[in-house]
C-alpha atoms as a PDB file:
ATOM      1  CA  UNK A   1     -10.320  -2.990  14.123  1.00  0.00           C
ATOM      2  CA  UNK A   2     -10.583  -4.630  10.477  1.00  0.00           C
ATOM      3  CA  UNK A   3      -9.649  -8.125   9.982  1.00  0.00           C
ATOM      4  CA  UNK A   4      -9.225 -10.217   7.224  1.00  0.00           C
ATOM      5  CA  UNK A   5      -9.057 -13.819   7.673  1.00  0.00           C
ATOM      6  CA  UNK A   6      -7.453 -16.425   4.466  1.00  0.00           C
ATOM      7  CA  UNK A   7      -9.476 -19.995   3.655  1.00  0.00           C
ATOM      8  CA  UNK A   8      -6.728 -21.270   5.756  1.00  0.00           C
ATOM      9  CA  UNK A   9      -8.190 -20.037   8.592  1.00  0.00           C
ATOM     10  CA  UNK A  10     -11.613 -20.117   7.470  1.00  0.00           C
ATOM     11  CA  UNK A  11     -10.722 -24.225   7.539  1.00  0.00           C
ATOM     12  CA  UNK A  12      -9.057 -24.391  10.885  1.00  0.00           C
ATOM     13  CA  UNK A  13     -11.992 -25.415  12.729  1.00  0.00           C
ATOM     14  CA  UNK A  14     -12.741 -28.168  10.388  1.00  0.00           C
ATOM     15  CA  UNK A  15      -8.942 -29.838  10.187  1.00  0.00           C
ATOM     16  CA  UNK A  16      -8.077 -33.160  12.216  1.00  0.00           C
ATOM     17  CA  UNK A  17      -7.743 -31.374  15.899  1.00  0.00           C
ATOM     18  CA  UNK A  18      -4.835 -34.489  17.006  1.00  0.00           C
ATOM     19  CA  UNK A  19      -1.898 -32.105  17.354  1.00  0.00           C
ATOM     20  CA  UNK A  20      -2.199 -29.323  20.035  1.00  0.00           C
ATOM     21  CA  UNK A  21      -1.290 -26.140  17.778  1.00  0.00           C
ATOM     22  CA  UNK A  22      -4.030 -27.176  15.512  1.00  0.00           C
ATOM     23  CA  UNK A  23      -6.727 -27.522  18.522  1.00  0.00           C
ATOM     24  CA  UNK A  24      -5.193 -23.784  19.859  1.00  0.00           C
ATOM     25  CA  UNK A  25      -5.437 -22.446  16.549  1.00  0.00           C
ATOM     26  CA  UNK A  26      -8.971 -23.707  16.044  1.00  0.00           C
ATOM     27  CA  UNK A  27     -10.463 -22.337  19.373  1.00  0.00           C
ATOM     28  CA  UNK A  28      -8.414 -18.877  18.395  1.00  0.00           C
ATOM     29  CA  UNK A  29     -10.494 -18.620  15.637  1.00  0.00           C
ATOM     30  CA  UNK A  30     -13.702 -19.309  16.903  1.00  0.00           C
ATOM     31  CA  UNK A  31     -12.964 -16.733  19.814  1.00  0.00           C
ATOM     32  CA  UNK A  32     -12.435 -14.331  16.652  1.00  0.00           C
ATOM     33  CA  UNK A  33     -15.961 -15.414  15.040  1.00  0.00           C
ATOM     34  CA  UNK A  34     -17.239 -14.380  18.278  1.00  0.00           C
ATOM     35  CA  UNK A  35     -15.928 -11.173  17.801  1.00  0.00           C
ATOM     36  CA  UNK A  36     -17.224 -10.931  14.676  1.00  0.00           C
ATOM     37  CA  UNK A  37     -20.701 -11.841  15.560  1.00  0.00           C
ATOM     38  CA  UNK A  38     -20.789  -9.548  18.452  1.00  0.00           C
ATOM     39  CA  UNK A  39     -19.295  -6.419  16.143  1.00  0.00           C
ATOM     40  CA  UNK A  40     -16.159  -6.066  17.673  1.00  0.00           C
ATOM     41  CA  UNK A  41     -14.086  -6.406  14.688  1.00  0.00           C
ATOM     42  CA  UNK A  42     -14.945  -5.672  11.042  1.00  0.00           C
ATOM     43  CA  UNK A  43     -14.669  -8.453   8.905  1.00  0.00           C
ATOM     44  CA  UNK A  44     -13.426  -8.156   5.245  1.00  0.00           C
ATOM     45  CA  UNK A  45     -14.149 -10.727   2.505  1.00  0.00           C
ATOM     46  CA  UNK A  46     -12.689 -10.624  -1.200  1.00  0.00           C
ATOM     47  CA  UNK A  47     -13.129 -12.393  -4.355  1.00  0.00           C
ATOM     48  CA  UNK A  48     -10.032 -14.561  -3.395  1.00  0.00           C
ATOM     49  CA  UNK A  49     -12.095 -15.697   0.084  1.00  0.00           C
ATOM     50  CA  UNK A  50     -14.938 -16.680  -2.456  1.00  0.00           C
ATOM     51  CA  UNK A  51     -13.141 -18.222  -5.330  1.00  0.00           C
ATOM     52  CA  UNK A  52     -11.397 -20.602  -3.102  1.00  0.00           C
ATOM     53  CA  UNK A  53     -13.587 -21.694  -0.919  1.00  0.00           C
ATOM     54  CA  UNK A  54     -16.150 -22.314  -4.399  1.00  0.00           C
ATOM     55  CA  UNK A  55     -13.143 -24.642  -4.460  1.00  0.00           C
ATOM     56  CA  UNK A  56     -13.730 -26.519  -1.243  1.00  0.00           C
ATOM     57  CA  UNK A  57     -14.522 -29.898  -2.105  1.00  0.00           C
ATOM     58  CA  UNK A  58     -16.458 -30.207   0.784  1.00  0.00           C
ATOM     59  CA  UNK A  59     -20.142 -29.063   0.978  1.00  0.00           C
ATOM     60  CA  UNK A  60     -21.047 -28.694   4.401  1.00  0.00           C
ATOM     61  CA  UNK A  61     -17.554 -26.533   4.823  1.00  0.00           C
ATOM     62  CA  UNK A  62     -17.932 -25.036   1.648  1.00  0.00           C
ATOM     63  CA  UNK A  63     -21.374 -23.344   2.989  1.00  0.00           C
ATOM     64  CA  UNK A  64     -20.354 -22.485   6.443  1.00  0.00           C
ATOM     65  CA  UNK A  65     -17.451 -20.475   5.109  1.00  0.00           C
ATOM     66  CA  UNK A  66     -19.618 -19.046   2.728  1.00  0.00           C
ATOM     67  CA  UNK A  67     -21.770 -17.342   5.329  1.00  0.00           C
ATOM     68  CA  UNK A  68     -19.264 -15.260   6.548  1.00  0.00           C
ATOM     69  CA  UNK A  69     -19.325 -13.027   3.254  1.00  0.00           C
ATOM     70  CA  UNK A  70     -22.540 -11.719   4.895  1.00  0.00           C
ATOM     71  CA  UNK A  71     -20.657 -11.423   8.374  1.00  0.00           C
ATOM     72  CA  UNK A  72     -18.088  -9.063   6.485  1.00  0.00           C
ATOM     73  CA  UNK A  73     -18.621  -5.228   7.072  1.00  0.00           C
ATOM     74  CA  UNK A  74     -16.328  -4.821   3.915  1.00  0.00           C
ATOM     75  CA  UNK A  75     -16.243  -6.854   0.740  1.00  0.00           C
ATOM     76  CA  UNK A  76     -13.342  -6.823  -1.664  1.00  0.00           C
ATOM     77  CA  UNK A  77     -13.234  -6.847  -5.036  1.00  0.00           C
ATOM     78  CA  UNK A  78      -9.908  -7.754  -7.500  1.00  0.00           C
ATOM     79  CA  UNK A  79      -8.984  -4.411  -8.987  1.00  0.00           C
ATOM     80  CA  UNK A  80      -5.279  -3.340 -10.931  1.00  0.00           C
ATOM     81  CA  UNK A  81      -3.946  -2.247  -7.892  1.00  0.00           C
ATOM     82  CA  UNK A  82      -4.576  -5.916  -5.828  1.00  0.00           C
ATOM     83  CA  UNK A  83      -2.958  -7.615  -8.773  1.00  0.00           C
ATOM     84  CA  UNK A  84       0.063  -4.992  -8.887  1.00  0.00           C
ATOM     85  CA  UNK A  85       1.200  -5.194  -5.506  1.00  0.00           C
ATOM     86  CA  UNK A  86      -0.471  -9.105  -5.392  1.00  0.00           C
ATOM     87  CA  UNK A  87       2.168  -9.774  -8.224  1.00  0.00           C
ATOM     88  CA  UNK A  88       5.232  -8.055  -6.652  1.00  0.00           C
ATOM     89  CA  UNK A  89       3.956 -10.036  -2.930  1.00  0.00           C
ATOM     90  CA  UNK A  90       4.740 -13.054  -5.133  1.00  0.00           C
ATOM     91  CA  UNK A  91       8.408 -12.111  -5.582  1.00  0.00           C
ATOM     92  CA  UNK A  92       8.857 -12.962  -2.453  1.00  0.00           C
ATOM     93  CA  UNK A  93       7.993 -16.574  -3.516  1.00  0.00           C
ATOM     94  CA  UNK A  94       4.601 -16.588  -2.340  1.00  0.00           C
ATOM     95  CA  UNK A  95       1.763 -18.565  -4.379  1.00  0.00           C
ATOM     96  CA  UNK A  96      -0.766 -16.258  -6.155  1.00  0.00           C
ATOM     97  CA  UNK A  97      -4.004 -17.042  -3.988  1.00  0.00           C
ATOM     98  CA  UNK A  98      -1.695 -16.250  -0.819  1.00  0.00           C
ATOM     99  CA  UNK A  99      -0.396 -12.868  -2.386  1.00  0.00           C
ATOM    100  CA  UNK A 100      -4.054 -11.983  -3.670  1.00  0.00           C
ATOM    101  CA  UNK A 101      -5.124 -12.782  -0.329  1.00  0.00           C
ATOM    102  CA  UNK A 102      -2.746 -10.370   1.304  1.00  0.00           C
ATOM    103  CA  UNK A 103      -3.100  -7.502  -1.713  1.00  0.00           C
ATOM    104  CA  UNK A 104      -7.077  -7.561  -0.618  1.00  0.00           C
ATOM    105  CA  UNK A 105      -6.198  -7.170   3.242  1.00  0.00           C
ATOM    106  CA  UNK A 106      -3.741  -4.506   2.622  1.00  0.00           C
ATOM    107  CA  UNK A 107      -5.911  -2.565  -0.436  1.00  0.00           C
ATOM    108  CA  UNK A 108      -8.919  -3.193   2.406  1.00  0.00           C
ATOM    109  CA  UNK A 109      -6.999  -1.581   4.797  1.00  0.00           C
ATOM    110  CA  UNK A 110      -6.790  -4.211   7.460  1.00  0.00           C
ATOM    111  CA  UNK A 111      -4.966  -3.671  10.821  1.00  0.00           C
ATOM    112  CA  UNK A 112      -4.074  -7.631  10.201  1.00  0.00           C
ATOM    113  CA  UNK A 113      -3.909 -10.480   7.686  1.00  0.00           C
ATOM    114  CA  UNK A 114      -4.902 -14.093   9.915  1.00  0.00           C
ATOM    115  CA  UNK A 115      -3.478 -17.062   8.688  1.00  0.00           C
ATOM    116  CA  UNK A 116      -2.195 -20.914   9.794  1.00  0.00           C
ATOM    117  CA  UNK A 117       0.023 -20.891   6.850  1.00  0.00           C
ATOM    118  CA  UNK A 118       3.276 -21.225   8.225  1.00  0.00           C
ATOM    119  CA  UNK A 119       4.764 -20.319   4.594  1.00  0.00           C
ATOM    120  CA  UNK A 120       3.199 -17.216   5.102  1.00  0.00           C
ATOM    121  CA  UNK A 121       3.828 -16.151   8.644  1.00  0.00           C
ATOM    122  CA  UNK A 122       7.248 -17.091   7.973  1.00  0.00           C
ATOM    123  CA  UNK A 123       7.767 -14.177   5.562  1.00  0.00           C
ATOM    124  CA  UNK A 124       8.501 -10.575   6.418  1.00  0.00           C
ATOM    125  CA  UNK A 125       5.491  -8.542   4.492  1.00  0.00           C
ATOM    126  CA  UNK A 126       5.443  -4.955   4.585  1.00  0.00           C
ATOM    127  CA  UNK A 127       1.853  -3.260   4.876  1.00  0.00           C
ATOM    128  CA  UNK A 128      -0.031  -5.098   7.560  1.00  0.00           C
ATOM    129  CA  UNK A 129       0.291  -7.183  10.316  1.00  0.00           C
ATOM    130  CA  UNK A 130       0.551 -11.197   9.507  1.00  0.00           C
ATOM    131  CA  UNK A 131      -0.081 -13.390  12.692  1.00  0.00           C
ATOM    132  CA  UNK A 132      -1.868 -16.601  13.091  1.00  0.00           C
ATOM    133  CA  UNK A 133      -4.919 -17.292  15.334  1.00  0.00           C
ATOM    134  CA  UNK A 134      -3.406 -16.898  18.604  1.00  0.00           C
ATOM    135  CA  UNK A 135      -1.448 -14.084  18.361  1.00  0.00           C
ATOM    136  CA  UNK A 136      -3.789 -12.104  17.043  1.00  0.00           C
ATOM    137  CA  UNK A 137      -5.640 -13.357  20.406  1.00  0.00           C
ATOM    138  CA  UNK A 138      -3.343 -12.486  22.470  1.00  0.00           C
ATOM    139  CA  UNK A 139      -2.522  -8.756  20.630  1.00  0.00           C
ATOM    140  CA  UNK A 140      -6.282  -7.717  20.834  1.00  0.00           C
ATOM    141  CA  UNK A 141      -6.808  -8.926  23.822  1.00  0.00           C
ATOM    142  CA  UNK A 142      -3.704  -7.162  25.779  1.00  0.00           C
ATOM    143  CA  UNK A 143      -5.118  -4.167  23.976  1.00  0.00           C
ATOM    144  CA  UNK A 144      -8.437  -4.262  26.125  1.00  0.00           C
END
C-alpha cells in the first residue's frame, strides 16, 4: 500500500499535545512511521514534502522530517502534469502547497493522501483517498 503523508502530518508529533484529537492524531502517525520502518507501507516523498519543510523554522523538526525522504520507497518530482491537475485541485479553493501536495500523491499513485488539515479533509477530491491519521488507522488495520 503507498502512502503519502503532507508536512501537516509530518508536524503532528511535534504540535502542543493539550487537546485530545491532537494527542490521537499524533500517536496515529507514529503507528504509521512504524509501518514505514518495518516495510509495510511504501512511503512517497515529493519536492512539495521538501520545499516546505526547508521552510520549517525549526531545526531539530526541520531534520527529523527530513529523514523520511530516505524512508520513501518513491520520490516525487514536480512535472506539467502535477501542476495541471495541482492547478485545477486549487479551483476547489485549495492553497497551492495543499493542491501540489495532493497532485504528487495522486501522479505517485497513492492508495491515500494523510493529512490533519481539516480544510483539506473537508473537501470532496476525486483520485485518492484523503483521511487523517486515524482513519487511515483504522482502514488498514480492519483490512488485516
Amino acid at each position: 500500500m503507498r502512502i503519502y503523508l503532507d508536512n501537516c502530518s509530518y508536524n503532528r508529533p511535534f504540535d502542543e499535545q493539550l487537546a485530545i484529537i491532537v494527542r490521537l492524531e499524533a500517536e496515529a502517525k507514529l503507528y504509521i512511521q512504524e509501518l514505514v520502518k518495518e516495510k509495510q507501507l511504501d512511503l512517497v516523498w515529493s519536492s512539495v514534502n521538501e520545499y516546505e519543510n526547508n521552510d520549517n523554522p525549526f531545526p531539530e523538526k526541520r531534520e527529523r522530517i527530513k529523514a523520511w525522504k530516505d524512508l520513501a520507497t518513491v520520490h516525487c518530482t514536480l512535472n506539467e502534469t502535477i501542476l495541471l491537475n495541482a492547478g485545477e485541485l486549487m479551483e476547489q479553493k485549495l492553497r497551492s502547497k495543499d493542491a501540489l501536495h495532493i497532485a504528487s500523491s495522486i501522479y505517485a499513485a497513492c492508495d491515500y493522501f494523510i493529512t490533519t488539515d481539516k480544510k483539506i479533509l473537508n473537501k470532496n477530491i476525486r483520485g485518492i483517498a484523503v483521511v487523517n491519521p486515524i482513519t487511515f488507522v483504522e482502514e488498514y488495520t480492519n483490512e488485516k
